[in-house]
PDB file of N, CA and C in Angstrom:
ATOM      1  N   UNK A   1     -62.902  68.993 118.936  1.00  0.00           N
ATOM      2  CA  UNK A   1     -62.926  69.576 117.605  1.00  0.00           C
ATOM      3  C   UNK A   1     -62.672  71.071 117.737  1.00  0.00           C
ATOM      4  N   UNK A   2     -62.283  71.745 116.460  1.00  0.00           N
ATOM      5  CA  UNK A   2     -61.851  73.274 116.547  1.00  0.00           C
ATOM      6  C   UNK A   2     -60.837  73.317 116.967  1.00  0.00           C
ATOM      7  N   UNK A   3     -59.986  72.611 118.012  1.00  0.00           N
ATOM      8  CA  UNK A   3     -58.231  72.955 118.056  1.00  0.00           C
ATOM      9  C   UNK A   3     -57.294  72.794 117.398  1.00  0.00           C
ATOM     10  N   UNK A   4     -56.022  73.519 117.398  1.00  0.00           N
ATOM     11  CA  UNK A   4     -55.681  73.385 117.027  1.00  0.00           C
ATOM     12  C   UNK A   4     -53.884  72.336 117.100  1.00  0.00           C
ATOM     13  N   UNK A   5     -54.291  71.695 118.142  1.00  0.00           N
ATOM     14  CA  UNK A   5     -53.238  70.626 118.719  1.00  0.00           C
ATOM     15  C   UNK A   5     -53.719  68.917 117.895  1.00  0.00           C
ATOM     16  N   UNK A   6     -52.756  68.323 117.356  1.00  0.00           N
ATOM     17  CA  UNK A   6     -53.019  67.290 117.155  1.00  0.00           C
ATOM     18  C   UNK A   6     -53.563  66.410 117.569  1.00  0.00           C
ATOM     19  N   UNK A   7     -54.591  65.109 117.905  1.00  0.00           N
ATOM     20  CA  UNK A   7     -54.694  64.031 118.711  1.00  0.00           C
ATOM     21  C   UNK A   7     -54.426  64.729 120.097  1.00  0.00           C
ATOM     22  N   UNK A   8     -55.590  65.843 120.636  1.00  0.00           N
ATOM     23  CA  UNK A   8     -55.083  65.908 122.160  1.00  0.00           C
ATOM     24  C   UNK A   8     -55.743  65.162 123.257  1.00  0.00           C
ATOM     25  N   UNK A   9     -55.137  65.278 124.383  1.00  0.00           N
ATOM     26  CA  UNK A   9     -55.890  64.364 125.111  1.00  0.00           C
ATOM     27  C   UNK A   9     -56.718  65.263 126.347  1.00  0.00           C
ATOM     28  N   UNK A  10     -57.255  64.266 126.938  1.00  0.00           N
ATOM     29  CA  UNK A  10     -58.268  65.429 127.878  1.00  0.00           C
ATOM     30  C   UNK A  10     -57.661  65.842 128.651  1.00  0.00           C
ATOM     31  N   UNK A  11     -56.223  65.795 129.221  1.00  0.00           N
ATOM     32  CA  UNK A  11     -55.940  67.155 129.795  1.00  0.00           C
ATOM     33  C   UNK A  11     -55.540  68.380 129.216  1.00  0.00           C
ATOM     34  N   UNK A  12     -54.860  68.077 128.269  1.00  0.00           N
ATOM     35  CA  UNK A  12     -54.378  68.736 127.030  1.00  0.00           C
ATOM     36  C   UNK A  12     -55.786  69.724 127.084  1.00  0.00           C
ATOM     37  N   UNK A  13     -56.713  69.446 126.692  1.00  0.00           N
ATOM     38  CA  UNK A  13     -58.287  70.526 126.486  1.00  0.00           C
ATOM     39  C   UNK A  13     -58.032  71.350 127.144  1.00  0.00           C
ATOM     40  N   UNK A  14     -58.142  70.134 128.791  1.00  0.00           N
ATOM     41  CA  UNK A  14     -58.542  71.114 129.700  1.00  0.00           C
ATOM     42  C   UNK A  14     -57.958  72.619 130.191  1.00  0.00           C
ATOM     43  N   UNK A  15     -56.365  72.295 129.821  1.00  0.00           N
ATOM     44  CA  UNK A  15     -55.584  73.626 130.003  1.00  0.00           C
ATOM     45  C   UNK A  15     -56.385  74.882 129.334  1.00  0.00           C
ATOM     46  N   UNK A  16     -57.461  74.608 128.228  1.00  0.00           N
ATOM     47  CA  UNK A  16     -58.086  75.515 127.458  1.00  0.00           C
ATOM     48  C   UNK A  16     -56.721  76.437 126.583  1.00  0.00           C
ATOM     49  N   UNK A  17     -55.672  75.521 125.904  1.00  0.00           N
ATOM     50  CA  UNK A  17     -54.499  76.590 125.681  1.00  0.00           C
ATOM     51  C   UNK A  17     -55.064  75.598 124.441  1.00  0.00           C
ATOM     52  N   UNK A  18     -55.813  74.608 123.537  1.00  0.00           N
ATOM     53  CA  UNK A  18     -55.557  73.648 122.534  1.00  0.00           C
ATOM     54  C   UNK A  18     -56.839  74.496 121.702  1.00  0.00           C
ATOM     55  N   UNK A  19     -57.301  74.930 122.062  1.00  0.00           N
ATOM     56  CA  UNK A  19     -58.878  75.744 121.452  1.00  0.00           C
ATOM     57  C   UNK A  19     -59.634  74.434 120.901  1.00  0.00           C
ATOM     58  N   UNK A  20     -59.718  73.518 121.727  1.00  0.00           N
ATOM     59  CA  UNK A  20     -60.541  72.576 121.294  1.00  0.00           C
ATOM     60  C   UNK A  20     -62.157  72.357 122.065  1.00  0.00           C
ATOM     61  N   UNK A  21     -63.132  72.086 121.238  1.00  0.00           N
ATOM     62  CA  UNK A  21     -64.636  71.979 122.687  1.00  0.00           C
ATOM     63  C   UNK A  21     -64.378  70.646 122.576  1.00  0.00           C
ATOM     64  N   UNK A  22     -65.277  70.342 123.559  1.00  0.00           N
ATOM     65  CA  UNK A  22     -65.520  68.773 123.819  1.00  0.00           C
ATOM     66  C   UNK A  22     -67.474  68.628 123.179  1.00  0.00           C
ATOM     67  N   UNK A  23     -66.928  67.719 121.814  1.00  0.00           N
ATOM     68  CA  UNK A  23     -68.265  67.847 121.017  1.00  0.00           C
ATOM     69  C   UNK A  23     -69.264  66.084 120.838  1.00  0.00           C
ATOM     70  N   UNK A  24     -69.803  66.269 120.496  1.00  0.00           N
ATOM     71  CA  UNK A  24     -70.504  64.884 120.124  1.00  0.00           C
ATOM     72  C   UNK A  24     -70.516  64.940 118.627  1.00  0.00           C
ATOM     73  N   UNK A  25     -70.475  64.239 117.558  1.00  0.00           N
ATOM     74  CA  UNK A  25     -70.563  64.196 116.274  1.00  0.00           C
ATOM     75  C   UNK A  25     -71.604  62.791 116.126  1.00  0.00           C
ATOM     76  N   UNK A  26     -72.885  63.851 114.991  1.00  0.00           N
ATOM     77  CA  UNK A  26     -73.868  62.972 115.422  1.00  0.00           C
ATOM     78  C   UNK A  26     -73.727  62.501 113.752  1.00  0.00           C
ATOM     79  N   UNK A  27     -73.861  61.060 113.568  1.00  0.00           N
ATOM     80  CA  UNK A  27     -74.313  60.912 111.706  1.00  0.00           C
ATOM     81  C   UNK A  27     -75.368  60.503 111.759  1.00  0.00           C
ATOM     82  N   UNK A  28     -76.028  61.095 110.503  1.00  0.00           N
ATOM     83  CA  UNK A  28     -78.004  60.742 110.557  1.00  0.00           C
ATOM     84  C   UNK A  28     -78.029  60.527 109.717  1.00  0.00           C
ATOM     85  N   UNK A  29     -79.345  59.875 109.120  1.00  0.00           N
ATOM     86  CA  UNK A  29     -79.822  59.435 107.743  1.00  0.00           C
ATOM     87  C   UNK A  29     -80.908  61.218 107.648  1.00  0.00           C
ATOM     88  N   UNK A  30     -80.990  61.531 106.788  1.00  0.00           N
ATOM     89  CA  UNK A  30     -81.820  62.834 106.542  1.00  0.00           C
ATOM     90  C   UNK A  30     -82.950  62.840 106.218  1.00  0.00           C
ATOM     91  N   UNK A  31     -83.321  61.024 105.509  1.00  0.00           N
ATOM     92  CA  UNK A  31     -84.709  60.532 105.353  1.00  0.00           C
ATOM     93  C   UNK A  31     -85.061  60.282 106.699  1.00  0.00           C
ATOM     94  N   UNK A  32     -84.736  60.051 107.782  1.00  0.00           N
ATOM     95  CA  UNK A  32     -84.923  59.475 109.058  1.00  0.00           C
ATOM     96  C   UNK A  32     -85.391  60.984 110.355  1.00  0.00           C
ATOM     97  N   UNK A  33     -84.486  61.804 109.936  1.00  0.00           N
ATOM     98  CA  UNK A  33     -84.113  62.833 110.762  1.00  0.00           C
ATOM     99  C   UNK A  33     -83.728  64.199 109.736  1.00  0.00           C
ATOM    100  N   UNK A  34     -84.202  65.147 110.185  1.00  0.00           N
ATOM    101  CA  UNK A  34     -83.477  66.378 108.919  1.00  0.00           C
ATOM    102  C   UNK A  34     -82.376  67.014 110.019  1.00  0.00           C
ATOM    103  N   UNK A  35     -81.650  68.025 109.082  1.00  0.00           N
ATOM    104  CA  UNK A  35     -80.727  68.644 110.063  1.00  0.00           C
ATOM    105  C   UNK A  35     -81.210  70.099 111.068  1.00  0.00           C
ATOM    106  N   UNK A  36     -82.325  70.732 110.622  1.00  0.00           N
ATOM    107  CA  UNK A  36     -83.139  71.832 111.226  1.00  0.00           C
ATOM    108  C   UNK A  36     -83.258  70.734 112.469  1.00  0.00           C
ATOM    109  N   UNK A  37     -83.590  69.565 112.120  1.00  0.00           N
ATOM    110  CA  UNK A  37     -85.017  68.980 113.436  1.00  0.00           C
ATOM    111  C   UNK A  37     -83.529  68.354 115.134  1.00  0.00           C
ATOM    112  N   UNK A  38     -82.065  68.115 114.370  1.00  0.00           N
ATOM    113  CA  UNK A  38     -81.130  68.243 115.133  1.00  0.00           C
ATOM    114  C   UNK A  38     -80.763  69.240 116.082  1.00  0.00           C
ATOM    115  N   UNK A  39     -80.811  70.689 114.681  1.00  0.00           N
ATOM    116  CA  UNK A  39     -80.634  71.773 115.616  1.00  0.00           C
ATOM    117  C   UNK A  39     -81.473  72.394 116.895  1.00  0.00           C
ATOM    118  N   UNK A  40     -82.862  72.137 116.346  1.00  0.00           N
ATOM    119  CA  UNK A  40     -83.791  71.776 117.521  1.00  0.00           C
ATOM    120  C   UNK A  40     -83.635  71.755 119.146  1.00  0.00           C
ATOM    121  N   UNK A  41     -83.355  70.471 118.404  1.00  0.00           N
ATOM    122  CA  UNK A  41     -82.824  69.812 119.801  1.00  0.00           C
ATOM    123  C   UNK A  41     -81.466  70.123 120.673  1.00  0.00           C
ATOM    124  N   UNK A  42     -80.485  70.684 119.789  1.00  0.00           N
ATOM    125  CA  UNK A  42     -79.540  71.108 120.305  1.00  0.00           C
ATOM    126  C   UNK A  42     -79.632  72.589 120.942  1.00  0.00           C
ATOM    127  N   UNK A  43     -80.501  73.449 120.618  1.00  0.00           N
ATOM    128  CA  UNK A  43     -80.671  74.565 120.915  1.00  0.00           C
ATOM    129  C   UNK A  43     -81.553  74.105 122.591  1.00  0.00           C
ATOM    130  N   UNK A  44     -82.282  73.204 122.368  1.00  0.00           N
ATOM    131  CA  UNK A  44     -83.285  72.510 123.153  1.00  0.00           C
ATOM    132  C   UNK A  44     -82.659  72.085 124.967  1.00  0.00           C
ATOM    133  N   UNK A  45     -81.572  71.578 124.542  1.00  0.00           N
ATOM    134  CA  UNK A  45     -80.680  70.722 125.684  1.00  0.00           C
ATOM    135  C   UNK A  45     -79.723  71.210 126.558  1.00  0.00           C
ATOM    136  N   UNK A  46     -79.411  72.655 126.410  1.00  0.00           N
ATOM    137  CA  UNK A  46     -78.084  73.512 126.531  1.00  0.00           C
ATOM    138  C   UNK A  46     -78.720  75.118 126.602  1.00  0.00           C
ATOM    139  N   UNK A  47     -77.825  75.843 127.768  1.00  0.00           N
ATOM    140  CA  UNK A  47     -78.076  76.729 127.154  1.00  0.00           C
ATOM    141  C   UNK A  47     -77.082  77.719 126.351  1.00  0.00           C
ATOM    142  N   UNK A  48     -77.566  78.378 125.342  1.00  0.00           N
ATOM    143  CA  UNK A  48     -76.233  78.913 123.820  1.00  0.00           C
ATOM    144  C   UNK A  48     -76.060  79.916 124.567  1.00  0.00           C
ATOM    145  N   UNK A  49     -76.549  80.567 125.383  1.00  0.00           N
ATOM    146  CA  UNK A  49     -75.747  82.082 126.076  1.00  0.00           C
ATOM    147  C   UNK A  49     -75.362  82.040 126.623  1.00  0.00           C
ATOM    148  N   UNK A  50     -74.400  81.084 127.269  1.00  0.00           N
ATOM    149  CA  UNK A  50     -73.143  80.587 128.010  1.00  0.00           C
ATOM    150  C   UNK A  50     -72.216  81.059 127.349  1.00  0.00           C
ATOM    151  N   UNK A  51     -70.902  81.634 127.966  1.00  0.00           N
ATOM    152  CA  UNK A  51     -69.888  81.628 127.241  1.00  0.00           C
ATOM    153  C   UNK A  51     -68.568  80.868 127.827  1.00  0.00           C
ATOM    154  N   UNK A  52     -68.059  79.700 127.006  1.00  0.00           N
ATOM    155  CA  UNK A  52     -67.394  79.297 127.836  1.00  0.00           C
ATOM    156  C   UNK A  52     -67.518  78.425 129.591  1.00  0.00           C
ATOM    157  N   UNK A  53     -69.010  77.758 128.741  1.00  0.00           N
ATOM    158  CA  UNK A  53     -69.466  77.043 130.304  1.00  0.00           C
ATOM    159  C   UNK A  53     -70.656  76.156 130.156  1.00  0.00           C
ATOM    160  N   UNK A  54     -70.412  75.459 130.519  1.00  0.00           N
ATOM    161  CA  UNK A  54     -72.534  74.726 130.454  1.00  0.00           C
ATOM    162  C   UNK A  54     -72.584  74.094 131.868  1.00  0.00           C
ATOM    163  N   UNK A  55     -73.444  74.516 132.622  1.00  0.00           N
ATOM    164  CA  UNK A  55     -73.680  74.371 133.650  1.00  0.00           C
ATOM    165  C   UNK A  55     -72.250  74.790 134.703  1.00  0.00           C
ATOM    166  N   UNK A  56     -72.323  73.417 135.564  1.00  0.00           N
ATOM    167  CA  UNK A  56     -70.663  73.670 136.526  1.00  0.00           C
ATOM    168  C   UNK A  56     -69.668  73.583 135.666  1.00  0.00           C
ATOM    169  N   UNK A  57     -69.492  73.671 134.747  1.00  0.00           N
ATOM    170  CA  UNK A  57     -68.005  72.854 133.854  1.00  0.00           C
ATOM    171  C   UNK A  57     -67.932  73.821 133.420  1.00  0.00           C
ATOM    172  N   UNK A  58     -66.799  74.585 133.925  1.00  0.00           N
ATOM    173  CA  UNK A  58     -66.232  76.070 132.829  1.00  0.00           C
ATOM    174  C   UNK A  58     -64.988  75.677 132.493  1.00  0.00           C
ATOM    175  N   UNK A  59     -65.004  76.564 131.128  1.00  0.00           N
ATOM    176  CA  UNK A  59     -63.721  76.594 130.402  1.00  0.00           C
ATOM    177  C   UNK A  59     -63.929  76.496 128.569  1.00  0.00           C
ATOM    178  N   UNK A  60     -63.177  76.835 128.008  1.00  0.00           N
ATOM    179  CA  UNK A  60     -62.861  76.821 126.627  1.00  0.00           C
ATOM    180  C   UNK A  60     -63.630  76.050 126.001  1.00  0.00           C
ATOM    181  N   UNK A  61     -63.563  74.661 126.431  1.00  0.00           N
ATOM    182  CA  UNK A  61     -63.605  73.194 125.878  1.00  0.00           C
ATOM    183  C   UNK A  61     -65.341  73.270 126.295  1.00  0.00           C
ATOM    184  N   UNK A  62     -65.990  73.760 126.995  1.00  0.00           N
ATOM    185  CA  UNK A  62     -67.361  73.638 127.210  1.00  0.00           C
ATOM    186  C   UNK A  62     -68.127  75.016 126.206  1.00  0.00           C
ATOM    187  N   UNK A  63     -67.420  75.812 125.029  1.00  0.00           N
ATOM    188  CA  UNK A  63     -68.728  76.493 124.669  1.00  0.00           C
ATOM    189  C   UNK A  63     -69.500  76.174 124.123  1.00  0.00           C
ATOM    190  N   UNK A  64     -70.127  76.609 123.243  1.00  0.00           N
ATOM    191  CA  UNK A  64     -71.531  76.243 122.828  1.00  0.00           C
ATOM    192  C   UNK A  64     -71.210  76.626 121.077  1.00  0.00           C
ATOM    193  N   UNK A  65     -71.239  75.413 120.766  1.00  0.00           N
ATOM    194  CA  UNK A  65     -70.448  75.173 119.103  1.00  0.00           C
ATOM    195  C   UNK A  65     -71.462  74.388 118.417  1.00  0.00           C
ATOM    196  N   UNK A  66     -71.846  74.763 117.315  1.00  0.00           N
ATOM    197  CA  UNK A  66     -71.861  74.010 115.844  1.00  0.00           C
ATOM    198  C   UNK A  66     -70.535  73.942 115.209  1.00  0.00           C
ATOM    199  N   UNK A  67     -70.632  72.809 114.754  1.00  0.00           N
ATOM    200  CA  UNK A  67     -69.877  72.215 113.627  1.00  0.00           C
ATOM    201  C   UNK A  67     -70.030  71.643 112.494  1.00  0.00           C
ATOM    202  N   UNK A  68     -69.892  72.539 111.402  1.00  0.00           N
ATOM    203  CA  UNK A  68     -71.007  72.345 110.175  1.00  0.00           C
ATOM    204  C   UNK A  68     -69.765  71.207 109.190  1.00  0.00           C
ATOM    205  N   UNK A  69     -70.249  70.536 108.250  1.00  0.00           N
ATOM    206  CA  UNK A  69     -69.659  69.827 107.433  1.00  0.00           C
ATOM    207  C   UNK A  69     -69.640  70.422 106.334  1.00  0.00           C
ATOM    208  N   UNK A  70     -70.938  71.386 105.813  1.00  0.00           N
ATOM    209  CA  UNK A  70     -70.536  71.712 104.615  1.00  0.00           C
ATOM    210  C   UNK A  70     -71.561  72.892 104.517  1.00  0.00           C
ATOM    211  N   UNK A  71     -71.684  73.845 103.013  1.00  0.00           N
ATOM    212  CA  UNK A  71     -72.303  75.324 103.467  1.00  0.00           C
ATOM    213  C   UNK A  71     -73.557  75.174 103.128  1.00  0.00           C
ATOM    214  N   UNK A  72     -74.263  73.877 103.125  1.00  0.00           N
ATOM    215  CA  UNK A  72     -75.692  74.228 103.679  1.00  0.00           C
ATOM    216  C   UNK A  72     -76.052  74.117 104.844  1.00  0.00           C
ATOM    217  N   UNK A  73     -75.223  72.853 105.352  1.00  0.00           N
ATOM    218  CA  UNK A  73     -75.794  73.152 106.795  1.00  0.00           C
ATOM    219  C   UNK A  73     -75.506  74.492 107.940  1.00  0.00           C
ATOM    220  N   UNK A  74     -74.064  74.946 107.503  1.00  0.00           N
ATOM    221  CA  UNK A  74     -73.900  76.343 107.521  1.00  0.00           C
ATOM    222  C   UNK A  74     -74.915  77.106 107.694  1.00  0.00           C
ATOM    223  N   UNK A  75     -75.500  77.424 106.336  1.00  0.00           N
ATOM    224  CA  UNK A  75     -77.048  78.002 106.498  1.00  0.00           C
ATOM    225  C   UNK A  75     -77.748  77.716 107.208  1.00  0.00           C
ATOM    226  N   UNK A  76     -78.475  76.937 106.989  1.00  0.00           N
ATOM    227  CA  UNK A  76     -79.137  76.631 108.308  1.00  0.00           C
ATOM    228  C   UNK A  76     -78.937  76.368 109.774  1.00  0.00           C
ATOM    229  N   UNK A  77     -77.478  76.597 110.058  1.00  0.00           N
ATOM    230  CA  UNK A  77     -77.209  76.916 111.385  1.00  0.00           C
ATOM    231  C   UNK A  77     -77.796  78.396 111.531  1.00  0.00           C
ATOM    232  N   UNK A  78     -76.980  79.081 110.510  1.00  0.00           N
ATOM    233  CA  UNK A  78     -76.856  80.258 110.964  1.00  0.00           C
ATOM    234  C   UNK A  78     -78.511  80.643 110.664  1.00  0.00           C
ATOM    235  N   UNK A  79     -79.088  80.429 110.164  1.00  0.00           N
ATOM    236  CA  UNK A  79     -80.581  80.577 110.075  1.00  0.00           C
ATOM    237  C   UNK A  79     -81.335  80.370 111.437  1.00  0.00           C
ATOM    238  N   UNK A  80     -81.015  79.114 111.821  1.00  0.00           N
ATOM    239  CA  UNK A  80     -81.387  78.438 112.841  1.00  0.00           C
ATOM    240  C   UNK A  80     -81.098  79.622 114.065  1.00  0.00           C
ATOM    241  N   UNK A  81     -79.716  79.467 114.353  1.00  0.00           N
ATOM    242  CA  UNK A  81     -79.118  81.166 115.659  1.00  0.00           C
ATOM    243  C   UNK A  81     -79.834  82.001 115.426  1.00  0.00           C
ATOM    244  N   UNK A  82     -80.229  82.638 114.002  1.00  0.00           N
ATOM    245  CA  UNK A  82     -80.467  83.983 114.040  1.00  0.00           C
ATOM    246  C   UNK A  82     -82.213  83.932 114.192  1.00  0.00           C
ATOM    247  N   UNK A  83     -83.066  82.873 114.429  1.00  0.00           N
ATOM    248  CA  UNK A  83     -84.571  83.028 114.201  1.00  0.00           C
ATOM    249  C   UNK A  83     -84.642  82.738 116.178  1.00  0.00           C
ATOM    250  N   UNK A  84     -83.459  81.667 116.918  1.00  0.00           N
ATOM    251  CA  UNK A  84     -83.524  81.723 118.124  1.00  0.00           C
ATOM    252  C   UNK A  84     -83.240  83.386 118.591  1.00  0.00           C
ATOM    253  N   UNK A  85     -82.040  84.367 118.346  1.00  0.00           N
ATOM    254  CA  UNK A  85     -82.295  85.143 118.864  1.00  0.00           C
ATOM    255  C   UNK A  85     -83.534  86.410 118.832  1.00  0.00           C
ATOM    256  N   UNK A  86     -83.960  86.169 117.875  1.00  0.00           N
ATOM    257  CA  UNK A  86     -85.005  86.929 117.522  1.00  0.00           C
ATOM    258  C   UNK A  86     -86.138  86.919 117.906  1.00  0.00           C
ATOM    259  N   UNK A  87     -85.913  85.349 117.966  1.00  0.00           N
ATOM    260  CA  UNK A  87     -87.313  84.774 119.328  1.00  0.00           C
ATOM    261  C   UNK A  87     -87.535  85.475 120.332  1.00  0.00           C
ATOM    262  N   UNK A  88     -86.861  86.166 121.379  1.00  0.00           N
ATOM    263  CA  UNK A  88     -86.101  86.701 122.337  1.00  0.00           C
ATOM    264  C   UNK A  88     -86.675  85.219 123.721  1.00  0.00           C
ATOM    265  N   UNK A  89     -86.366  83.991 123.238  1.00  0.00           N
ATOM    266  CA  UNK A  89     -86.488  83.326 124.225  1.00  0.00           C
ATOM    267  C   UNK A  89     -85.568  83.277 125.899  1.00  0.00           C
ATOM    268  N   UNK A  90     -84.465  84.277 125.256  1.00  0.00           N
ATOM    269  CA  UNK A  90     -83.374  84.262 126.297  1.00  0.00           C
ATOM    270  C   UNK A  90     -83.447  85.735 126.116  1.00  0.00           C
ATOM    271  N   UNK A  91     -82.988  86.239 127.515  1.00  0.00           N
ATOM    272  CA  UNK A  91     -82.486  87.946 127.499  1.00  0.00           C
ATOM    273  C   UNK A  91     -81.098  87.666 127.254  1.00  0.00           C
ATOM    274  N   UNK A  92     -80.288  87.283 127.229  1.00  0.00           N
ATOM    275  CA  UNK A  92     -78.870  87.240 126.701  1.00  0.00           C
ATOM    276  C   UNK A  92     -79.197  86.657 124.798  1.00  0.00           C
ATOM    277  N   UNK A  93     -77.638  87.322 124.443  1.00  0.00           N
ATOM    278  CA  UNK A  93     -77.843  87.038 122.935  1.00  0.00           C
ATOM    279  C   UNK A  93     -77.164  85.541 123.112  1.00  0.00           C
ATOM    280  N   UNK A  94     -77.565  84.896 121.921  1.00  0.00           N
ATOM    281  CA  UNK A  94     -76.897  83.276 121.859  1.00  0.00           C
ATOM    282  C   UNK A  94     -75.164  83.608 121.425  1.00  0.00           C
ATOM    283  N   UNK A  95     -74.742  82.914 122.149  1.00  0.00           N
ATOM    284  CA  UNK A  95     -73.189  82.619 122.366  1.00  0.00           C
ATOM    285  C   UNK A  95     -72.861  81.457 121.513  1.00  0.00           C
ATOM    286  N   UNK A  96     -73.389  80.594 120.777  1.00  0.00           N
ATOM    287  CA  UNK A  96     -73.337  80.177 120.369  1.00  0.00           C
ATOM    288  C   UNK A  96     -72.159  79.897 118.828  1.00  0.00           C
ATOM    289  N   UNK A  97     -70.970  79.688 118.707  1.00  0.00           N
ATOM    290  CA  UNK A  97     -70.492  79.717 117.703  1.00  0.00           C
ATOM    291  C   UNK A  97     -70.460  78.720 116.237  1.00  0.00           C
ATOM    292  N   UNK A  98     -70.502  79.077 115.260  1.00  0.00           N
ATOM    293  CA  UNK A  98     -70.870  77.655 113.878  1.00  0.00           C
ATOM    294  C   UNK A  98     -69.695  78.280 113.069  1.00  0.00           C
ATOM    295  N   UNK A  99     -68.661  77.147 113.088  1.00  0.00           N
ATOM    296  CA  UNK A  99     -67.250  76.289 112.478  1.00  0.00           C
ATOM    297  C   UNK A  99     -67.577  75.352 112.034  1.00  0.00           C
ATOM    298  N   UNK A 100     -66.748  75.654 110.675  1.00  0.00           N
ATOM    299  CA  UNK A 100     -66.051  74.247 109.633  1.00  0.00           C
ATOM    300  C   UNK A 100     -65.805  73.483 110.633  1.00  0.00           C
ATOM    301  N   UNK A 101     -66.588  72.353 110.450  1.00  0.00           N
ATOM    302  CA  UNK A 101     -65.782  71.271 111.043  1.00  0.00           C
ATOM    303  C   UNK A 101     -64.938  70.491 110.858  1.00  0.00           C
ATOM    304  N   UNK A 102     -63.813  70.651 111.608  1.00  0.00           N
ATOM    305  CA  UNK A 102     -62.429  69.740 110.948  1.00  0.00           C
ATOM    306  C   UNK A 102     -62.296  68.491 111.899  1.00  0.00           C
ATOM    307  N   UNK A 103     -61.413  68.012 111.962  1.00  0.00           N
ATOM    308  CA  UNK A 103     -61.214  66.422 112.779  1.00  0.00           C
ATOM    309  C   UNK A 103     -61.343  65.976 113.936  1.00  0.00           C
ATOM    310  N   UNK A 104     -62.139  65.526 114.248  1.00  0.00           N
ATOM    311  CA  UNK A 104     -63.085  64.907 115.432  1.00  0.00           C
ATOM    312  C   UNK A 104     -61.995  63.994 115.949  1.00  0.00           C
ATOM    313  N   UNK A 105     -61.843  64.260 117.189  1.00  0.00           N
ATOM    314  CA  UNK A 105     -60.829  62.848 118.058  1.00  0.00           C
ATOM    315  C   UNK A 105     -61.718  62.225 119.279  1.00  0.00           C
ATOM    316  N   UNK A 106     -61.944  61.489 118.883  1.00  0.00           N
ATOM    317  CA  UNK A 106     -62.497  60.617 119.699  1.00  0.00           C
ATOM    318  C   UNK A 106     -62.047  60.348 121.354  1.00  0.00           C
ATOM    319  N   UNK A 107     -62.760  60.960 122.229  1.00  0.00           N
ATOM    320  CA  UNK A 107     -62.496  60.585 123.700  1.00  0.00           C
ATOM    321  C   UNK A 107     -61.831  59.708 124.165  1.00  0.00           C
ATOM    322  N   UNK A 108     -60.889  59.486 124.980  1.00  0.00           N
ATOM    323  CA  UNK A 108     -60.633  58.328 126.104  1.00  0.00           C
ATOM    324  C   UNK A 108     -61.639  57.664 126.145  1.00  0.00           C
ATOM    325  N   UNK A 109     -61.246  56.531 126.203  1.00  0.00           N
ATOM    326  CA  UNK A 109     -61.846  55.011 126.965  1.00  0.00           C
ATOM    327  C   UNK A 109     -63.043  55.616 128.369  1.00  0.00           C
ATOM    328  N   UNK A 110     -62.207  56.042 129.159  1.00  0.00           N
ATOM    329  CA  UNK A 110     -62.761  56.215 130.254  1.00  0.00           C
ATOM    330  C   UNK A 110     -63.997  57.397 130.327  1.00  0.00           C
ATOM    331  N   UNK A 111     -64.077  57.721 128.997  1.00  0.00           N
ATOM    332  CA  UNK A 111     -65.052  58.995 128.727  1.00  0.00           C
ATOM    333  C   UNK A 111     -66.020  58.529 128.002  1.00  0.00           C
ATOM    334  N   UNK A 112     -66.541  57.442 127.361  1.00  0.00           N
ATOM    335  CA  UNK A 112     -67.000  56.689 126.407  1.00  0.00           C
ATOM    336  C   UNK A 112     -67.906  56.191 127.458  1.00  0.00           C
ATOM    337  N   UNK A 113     -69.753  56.517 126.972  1.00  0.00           N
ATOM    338  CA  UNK A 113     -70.598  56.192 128.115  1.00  0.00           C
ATOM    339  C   UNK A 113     -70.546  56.381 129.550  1.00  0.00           C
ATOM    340  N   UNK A 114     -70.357  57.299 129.473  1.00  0.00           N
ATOM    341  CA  UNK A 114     -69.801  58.894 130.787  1.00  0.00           C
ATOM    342  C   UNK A 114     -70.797  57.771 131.764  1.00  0.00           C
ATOM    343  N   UNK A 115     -72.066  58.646 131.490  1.00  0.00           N
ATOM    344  CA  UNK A 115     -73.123  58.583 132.301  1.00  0.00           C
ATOM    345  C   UNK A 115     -73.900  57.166 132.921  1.00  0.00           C
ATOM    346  N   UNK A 116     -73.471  56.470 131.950  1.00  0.00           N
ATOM    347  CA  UNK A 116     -73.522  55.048 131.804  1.00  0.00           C
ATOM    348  C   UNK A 116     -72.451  54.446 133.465  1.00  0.00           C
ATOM    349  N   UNK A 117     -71.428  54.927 133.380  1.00  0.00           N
ATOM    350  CA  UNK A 117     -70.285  54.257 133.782  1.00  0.00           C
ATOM    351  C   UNK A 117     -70.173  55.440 135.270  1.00  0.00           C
ATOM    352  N   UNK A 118     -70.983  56.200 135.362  1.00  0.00           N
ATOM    353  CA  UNK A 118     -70.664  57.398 136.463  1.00  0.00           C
ATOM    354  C   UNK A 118     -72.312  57.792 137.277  1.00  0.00           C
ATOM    355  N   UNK A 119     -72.880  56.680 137.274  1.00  0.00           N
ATOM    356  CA  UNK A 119     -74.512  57.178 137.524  1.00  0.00           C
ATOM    357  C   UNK A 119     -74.231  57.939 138.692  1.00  0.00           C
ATOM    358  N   UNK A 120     -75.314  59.077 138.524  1.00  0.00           N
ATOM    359  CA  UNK A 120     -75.768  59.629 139.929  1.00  0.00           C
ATOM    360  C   UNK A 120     -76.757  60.346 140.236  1.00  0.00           C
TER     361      UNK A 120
END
């Protein structure tokens, strides 16, 4: 998501020339789950003052992105970033970027239950 190349494929990313990340798109029920209690967790799992990297995997396609659907959750991203940096839980500021989200392409076959299919 965020590039701007049609249907690319994962090497295509990887050149980092497509400005695309490699994202998960989560759908929730909001009675079930709210969207603060997502961001949570996403702030939770990663770290946002990366630029261009999460863990060993550098490059373009690995920063640290929201992708909002519409301008409340907007808000509350950006609510969300701005109460983490203030926290000062990290000495770096959050790297973190929040984009319109436009069209999600779905991974290769061979990328579908990564961890599942690659234990280690």
């Amino acid at each position: 998501m965020g590039g701007h190349l049609e249907n690319p494929s994962y090497e295509d990313v990887c050149t980092n020339k497509t400005g695309h990340a490699e994202v998960v798109q989560i759908v929730f029920d909001p009675q079930e789950i709210g969207y603060k209690e997502l961001l949570d967790k996403f702030w939770e799992i990663h770290d946002p003052t990366q630029i261009n990297r999460q863990g060993v995997d550098i490059g373009t396609q690995y920063r640290s992105a929201i992708f909002y659907h519409n301008e409340k959750q907007k808000e509350i991203a950006e609510e969300s970033k701005a109460d983490l940096n203030n926290s000062n839980r990290y000495k770096n500021k959050i790297a973190t970027e929040i984009t319109k989200a436009d069209t999600f392409y779905k991974a290769e076959e061979y990328h579908q239950k990564y961890l599942q299919k690659n234990s280690q």
